[in-house]
Protein backbone atom coordinates (compact mmCIF):
# COMPACT_ATOMS: atom_id res chain seq x y z
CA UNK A 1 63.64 -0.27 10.13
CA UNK A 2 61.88 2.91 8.74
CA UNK A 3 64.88 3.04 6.27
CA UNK A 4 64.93 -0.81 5.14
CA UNK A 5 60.82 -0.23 4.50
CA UNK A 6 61.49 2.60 2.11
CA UNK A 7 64.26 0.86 0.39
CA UNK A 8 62.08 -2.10 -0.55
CA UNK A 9 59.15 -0.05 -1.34
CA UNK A 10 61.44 2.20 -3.94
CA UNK A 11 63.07 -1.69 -5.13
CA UNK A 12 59.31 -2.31 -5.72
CA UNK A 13 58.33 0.39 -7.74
CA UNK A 14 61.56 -0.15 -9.70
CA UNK A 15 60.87 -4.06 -10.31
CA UNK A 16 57.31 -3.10 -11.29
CA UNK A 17 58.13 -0.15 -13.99
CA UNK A 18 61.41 -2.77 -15.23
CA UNK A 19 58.19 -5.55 -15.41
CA UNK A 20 55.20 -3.53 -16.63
CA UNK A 21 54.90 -4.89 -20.01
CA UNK A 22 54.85 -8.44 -19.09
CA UNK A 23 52.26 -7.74 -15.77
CA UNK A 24 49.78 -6.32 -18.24
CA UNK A 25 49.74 -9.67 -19.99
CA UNK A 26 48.87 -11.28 -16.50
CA UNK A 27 44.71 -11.16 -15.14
CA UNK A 28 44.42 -7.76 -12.93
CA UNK A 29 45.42 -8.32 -9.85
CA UNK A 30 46.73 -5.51 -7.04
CA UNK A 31 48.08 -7.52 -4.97
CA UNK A 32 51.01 -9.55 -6.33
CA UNK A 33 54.73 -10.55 -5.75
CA UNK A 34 57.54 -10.53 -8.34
CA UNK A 35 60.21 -12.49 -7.60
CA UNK A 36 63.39 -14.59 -8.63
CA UNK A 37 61.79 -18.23 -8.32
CA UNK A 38 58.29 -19.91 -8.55
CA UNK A 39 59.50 -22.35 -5.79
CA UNK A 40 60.03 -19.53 -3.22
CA UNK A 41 56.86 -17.76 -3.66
CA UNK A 42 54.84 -21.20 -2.71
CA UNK A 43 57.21 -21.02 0.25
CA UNK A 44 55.82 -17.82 0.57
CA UNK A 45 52.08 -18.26 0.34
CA UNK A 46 52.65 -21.37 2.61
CA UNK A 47 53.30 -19.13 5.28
CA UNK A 48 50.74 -16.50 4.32
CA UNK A 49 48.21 -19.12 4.69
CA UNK A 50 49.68 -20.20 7.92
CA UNK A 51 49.57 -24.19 6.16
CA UNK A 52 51.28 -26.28 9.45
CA UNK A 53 52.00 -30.16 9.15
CA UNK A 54 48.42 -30.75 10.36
CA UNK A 55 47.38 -29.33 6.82
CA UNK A 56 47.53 -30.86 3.42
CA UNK A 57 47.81 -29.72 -0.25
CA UNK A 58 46.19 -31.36 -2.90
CA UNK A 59 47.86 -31.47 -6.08
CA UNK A 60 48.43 -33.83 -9.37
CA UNK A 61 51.02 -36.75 -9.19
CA UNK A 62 52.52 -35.35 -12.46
CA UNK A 63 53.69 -31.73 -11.37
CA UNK A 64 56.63 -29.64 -11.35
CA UNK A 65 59.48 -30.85 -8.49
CA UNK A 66 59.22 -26.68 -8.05
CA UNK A 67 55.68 -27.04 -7.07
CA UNK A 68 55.47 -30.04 -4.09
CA UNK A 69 59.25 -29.11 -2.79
CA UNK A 70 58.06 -26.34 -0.98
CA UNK A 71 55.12 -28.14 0.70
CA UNK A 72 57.33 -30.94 1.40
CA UNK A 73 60.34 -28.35 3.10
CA UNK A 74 57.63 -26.75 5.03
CA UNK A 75 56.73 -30.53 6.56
CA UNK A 76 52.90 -29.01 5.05
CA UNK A 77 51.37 -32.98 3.53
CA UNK A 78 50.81 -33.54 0.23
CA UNK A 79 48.46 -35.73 -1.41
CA UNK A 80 47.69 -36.64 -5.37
CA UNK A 81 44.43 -36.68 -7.22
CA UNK A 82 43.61 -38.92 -10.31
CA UNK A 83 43.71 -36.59 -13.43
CA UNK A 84 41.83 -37.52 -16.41
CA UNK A 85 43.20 -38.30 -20.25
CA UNK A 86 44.29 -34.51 -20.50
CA UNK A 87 45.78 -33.99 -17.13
CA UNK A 88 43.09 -32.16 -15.94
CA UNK A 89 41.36 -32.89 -12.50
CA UNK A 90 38.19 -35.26 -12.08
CA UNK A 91 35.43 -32.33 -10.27
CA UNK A 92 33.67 -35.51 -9.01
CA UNK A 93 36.51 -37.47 -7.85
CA UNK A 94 37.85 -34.79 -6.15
CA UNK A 95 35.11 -33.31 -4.42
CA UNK A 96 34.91 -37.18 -2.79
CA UNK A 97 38.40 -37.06 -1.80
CA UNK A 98 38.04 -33.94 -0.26
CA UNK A 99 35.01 -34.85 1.57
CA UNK A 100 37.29 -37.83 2.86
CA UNK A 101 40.27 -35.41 4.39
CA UNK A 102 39.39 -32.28 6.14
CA UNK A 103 42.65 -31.95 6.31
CA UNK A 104 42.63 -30.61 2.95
CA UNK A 105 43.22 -27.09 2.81
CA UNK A 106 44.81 -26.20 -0.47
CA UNK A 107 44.19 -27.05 -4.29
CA UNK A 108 46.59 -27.10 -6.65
CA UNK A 109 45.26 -26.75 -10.28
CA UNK A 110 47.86 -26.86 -13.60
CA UNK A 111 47.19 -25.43 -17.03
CA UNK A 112 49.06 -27.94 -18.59
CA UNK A 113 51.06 -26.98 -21.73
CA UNK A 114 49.00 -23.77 -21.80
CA UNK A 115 45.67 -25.65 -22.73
CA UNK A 116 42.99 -24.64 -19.69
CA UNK A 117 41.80 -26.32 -17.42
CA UNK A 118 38.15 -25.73 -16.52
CA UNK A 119 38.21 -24.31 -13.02
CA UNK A 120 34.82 -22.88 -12.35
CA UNK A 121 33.16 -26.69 -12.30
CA UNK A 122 35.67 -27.17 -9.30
CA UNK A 123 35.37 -24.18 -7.39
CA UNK A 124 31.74 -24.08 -7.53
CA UNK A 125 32.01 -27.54 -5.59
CA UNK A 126 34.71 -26.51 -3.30
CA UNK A 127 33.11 -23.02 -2.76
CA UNK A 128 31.76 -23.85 1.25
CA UNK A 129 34.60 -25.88 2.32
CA UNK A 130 37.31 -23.06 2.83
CA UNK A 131 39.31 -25.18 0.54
CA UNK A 132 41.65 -21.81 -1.79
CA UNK A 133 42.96 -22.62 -5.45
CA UNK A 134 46.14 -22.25 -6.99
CA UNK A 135 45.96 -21.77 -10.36
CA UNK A 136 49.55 -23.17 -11.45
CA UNK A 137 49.90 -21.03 -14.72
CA UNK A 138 53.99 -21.72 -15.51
CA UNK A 139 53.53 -23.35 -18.96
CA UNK A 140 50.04 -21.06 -19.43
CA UNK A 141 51.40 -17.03 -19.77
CA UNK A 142 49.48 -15.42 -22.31
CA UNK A 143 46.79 -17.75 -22.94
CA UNK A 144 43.26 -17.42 -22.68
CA UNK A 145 39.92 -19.76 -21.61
CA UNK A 146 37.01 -20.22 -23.66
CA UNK A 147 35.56 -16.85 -22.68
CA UNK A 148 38.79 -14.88 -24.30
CA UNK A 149 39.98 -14.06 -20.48
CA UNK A 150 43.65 -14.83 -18.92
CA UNK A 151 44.59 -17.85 -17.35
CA UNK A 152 45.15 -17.45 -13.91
CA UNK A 153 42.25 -15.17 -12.57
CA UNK A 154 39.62 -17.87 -11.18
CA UNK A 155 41.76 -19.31 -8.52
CA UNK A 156 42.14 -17.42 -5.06
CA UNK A 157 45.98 -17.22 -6.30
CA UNK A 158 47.66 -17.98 -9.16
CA UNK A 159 51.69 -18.48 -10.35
CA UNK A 160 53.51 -17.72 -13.24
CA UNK A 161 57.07 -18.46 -13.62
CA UNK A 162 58.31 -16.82 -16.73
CA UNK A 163 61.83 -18.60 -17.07
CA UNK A 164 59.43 -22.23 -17.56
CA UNK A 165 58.17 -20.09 -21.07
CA UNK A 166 60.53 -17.21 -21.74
CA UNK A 167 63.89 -16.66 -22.57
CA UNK A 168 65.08 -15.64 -19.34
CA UNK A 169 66.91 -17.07 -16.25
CA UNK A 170 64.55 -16.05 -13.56
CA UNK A 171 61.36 -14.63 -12.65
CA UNK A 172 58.03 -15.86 -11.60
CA UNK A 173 54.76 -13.67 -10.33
CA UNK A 174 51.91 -14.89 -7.96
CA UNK A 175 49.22 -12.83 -7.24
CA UNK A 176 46.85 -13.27 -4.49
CA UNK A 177 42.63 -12.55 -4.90
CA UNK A 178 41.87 -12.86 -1.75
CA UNK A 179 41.78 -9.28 0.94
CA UNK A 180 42.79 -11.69 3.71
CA UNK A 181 46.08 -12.91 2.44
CA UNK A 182 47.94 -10.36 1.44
CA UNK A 183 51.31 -11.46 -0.80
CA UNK A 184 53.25 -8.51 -1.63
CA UNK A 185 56.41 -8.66 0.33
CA UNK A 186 59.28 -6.54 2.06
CA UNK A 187 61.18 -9.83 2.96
CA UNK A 188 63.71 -10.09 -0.20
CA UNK A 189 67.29 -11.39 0.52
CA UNK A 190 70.13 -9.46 -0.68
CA UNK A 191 72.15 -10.22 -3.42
CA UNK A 192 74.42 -13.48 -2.68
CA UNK A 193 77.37 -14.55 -4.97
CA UNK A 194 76.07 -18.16 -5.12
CA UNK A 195 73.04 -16.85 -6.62
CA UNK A 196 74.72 -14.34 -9.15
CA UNK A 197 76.74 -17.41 -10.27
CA UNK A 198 73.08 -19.97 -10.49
CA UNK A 199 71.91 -17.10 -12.56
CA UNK A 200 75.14 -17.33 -14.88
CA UNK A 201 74.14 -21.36 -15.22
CA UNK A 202 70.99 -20.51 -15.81
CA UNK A 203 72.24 -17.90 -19.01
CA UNK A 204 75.08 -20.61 -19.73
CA UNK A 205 72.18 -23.07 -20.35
CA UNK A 206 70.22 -19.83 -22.41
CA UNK A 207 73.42 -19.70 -24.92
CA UNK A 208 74.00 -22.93 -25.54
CA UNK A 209 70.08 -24.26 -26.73
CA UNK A 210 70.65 -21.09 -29.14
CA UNK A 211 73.58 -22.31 -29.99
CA UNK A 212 72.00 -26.21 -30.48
CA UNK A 213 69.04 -24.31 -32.41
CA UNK A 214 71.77 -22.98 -35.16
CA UNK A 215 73.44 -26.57 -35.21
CA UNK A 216 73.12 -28.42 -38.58
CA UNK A 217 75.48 -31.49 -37.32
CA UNK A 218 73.80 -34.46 -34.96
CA UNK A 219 77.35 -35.18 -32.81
CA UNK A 220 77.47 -31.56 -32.30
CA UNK A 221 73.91 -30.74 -31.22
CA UNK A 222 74.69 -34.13 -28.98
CA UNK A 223 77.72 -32.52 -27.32
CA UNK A 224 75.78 -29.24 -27.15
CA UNK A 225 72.98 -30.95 -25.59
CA UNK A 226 74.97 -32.90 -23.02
CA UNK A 227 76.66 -29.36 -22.17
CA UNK A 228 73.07 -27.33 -21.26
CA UNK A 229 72.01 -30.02 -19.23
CA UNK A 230 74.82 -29.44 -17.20
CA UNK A 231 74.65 -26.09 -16.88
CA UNK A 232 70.99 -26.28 -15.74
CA UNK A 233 72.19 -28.80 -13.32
CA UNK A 234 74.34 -26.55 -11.75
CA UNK A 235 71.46 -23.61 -11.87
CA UNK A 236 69.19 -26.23 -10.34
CA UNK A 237 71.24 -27.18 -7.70
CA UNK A 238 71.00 -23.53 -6.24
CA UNK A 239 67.25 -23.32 -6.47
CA UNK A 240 66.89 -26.70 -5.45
CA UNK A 241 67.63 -25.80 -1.95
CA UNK A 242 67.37 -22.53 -1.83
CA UNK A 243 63.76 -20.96 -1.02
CA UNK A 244 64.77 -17.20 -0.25
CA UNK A 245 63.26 -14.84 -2.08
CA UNK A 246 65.35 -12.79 -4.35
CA UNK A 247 64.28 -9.95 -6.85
CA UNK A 248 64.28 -11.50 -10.22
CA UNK A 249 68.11 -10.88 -11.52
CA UNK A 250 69.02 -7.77 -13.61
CA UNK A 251 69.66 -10.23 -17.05
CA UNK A 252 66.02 -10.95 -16.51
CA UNK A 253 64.50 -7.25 -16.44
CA UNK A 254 67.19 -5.98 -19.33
CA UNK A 255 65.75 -8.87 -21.87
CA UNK A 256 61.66 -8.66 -20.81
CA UNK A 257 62.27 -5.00 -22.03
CA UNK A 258 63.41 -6.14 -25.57
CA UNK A 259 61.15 -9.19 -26.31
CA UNK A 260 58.15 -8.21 -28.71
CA UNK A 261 55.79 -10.20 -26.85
CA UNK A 262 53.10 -10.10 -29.47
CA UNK A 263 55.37 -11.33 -32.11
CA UNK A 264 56.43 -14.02 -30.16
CA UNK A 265 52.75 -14.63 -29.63
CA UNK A 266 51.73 -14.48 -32.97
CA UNK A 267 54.83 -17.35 -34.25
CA UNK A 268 53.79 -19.76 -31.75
CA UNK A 269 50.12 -19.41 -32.83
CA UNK A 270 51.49 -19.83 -36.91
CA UNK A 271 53.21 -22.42 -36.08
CA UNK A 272 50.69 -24.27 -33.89
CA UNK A 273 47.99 -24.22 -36.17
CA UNK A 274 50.57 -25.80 -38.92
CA UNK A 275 51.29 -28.36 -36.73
CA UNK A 276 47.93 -29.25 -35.82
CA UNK A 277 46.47 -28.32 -39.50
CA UNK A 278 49.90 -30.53 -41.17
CA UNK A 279 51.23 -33.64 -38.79
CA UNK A 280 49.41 -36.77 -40.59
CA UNK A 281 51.39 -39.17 -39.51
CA UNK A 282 49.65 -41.99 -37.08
CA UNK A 283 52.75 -42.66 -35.39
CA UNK A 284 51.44 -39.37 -33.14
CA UNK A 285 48.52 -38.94 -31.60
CA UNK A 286 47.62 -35.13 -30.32
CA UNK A 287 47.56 -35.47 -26.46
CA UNK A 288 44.69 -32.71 -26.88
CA UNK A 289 42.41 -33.50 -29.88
CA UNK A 290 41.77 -29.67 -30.57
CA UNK A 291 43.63 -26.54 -30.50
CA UNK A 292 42.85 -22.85 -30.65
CA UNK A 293 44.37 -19.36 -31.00
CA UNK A 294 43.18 -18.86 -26.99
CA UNK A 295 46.38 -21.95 -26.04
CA UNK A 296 50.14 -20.00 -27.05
CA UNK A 297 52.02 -23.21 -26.26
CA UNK A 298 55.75 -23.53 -26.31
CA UNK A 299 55.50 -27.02 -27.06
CA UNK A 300 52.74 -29.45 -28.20
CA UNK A 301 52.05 -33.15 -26.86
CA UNK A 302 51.79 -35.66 -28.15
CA UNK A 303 51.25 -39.72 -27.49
CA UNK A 304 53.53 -42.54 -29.19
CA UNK A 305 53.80 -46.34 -28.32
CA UNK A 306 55.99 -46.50 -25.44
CA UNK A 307 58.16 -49.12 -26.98
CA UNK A 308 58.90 -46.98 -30.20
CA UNK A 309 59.54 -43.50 -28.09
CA UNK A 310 63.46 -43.90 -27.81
CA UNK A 311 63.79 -45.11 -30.78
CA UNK A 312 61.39 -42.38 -32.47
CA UNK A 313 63.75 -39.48 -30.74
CA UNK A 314 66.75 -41.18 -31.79
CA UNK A 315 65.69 -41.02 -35.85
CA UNK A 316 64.56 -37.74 -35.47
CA UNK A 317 67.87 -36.13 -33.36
CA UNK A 318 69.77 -37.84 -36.45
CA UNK A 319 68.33 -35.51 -38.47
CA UNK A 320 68.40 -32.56 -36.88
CA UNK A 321 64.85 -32.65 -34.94
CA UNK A 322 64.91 -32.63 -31.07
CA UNK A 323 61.57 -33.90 -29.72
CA UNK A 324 61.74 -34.15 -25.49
CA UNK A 325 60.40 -35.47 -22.89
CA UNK A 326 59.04 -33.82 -19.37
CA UNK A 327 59.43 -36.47 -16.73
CA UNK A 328 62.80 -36.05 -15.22
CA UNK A 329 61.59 -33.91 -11.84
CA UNK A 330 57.69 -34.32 -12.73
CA UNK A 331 57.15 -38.13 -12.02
CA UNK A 332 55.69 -37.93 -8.62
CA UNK A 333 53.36 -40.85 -9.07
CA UNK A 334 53.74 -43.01 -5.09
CA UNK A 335 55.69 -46.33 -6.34
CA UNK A 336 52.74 -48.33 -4.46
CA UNK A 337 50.35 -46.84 -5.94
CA UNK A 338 50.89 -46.60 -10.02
CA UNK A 339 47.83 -48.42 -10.82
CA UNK A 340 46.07 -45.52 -8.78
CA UNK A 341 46.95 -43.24 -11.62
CA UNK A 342 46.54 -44.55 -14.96
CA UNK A 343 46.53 -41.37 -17.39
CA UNK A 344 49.46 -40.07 -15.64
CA UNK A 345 51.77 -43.28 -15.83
CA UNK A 346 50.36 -42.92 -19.70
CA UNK A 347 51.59 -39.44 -20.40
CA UNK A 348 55.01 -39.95 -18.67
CA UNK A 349 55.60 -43.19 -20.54
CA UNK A 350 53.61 -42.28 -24.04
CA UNK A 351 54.54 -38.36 -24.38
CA UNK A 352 57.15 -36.48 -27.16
CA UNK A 353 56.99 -32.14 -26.61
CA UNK A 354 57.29 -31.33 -30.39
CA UNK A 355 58.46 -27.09 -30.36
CA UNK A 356 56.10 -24.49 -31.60
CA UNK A 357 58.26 -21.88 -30.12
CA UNK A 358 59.04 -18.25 -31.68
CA UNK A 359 62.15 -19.14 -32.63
CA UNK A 360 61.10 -22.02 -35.64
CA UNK A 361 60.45 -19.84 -38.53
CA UNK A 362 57.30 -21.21 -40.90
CA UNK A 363 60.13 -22.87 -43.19
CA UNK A 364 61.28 -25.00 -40.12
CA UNK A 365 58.15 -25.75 -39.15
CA UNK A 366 57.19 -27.26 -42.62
CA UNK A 367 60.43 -29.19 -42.56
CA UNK A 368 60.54 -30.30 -39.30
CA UNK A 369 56.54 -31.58 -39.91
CA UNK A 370 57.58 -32.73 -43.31
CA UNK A 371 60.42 -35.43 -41.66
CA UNK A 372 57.54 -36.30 -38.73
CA UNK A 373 55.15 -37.35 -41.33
CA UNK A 374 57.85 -40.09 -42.91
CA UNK A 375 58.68 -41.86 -39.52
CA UNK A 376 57.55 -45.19 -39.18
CA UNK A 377 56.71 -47.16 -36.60
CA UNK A 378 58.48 -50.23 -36.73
């Protein structure tokens, strides 16, 4: 036993000095885990908070499948608040529902395309009922609130999962603020052959959206497409039911070493502001009115009529523009009760991602917002 405890303490310190660049982009926190998968570190803090089926987690009805499976697998209930026009929680509604379920013992809270969600009103009215926050931080690495500090350090805990922003095929931190829950574990599976060959999916699925990226023809960025959905598939259906924890993969650590985070920080912020400062056309409508340099979003929101979306991406993907949609996974919204959550059943039937990522250079971005400004809606 002695042995096995100084084997994971030295994997550790490896994982840590292989990760140290992208942890000091993260709020300081000592007590954190770093592992392969988002998903298995809520399994994780599930049972460091000792959550049972007589417990329930409160969370948004438009989240990540990664997020409520774990809750779900650990038979922990799971209920949905009302979010408002930007996804964010209602303080007041949600102070009522909690009053109404003592049940109620966690909070899930979502940065939603990096743009911050104010967390302090909430806490401050959740601060005597023993109620902890998760700051869900996937889509949120690097950015900032309105006081300049990281997302992700008001919560008791919060969770990044670096594949959901990065270029990589795994990974995902969550650090714990609380003394009393302690999250940095010994307990990592070993290596398994069935994950080696998720993670090759997962790099399979990497290759081909470069390849897509450098495609100039529409039936071969179609066949391209169809291809690294399939491959994520076959990633997905690994992680889907699989909530060990693993070390994050070695493809991972080898390509956080060579990314120049600030430059990649710096293009998303040029072309963020061009897109905010450029698109014209009414056709869109910014599902956040305002932007600033503290939100480094990979993609940007925005509304269109619902009965013009399809036909919107189809113009677009004919020439050479891929605008996407996040609802395959994410609709969570109870069938019997849509008309329970308005804004949500608006964003998943209203909402194009248009890309701000590092890897659009200023020209693309001029052309790309150059062809948005010409469609029409019909």
């Amino acid at each position: 036993m002695l042995h096995l405890l100084r084997q994971s303490s030295r994997e550790r310190f490896y994982h840590e000095m292989e990760a140290r660049e992208i942890l000091s982009y993260l709020p300081q926190c000592d007590d954190y885990c770093f592992a392969s998968t988002g998903r298995s570190l809520i399994s994780l803090l599930i049972k460091q908070l000792g959550l049972t089926d007589e417990d329930t987690c409160l969370m948004p009805a438009y989240v990540a499948e990664g997020v409520i499976q774990p809750f779900i697998q650990s038979g922990v209930n799971v209920q949905f608040y009302t979010a408002d026009e930007k996804l964010f929680a209602k303080p007041e509604a949600l102070e009522t529902q909690i009053e109404n379920d003592p049940s109620i013992k966690l909070l899930v809270l979502i940065h939603p395309f990096g743009f911050e969600q104010p967390i302090k009103p909430i806490k401050k009215r959740l601060f005597h009922k023993k109620i902890r926050i998760l700051e869900d931080c996937a889509q949120s690495l690097f950015c900032k609130n309105a006081e300049g500090d990281l997302l992700g350090g008001e919560g008791d805990f919060s969770l990044f999962s670096l594949n959901k922003y990065l270029p990589v095929p795994d990974g995902a931190i969550l650090q714990s603020y609380l003394p009393a829950v302690k999250v940095a574990s010994a307990g990592f599976e070993p290596e398994s052959e069935e994950r080696k060959a998720s993670i090759q999916n997962y790099m399979e699925h990497l290759h081909l959206n470069f390849e897509m990226l450098e495609s100039d023809a529409p039936s071969e960025s179609q066949e391209i497409l169809e291809k690294t959905g399939d491959a994520y598939e076959r990633y997905y259906a690994f992680i889907s039911h699989n909530l060990s924890l693993y070390h994050p993969c070695p493809e991972t650590l080898g390509r956080l070493k060579t990314i120049d985070f600030e430059k990649m920080m710096a293009q998303r912020i040029i072309n963020t502001r061009f897109l905010y400062e450029n698109l014209r056309n009414n056709t869109f409508r910014f599902v956040y009115e305002t932007w600033d340099e503290n939100c480094i979003p990979m993609t940007v929101p925005v509304y269109v009529n619902p009965g013009q979306r399809n036909r919107v991406i189809s113009e677009l993907f004919d020439q050479n523009i891929l605008l996407s949609t996040l609802i395959d996974k994410w609709d969570f919204i109870p069938k019997d009760q849509i008309d329970n959550f308005p804004m949500e059943k608006q964003f998943i039937d209203s909402h194009l991602l248009i890309p701000v990522n590092e890897f659009l250079s200023i020209n693309q971005m001029e052309k790309m917002v150059e062809i948005l400004n010409k469609i029409l809606t019909k």
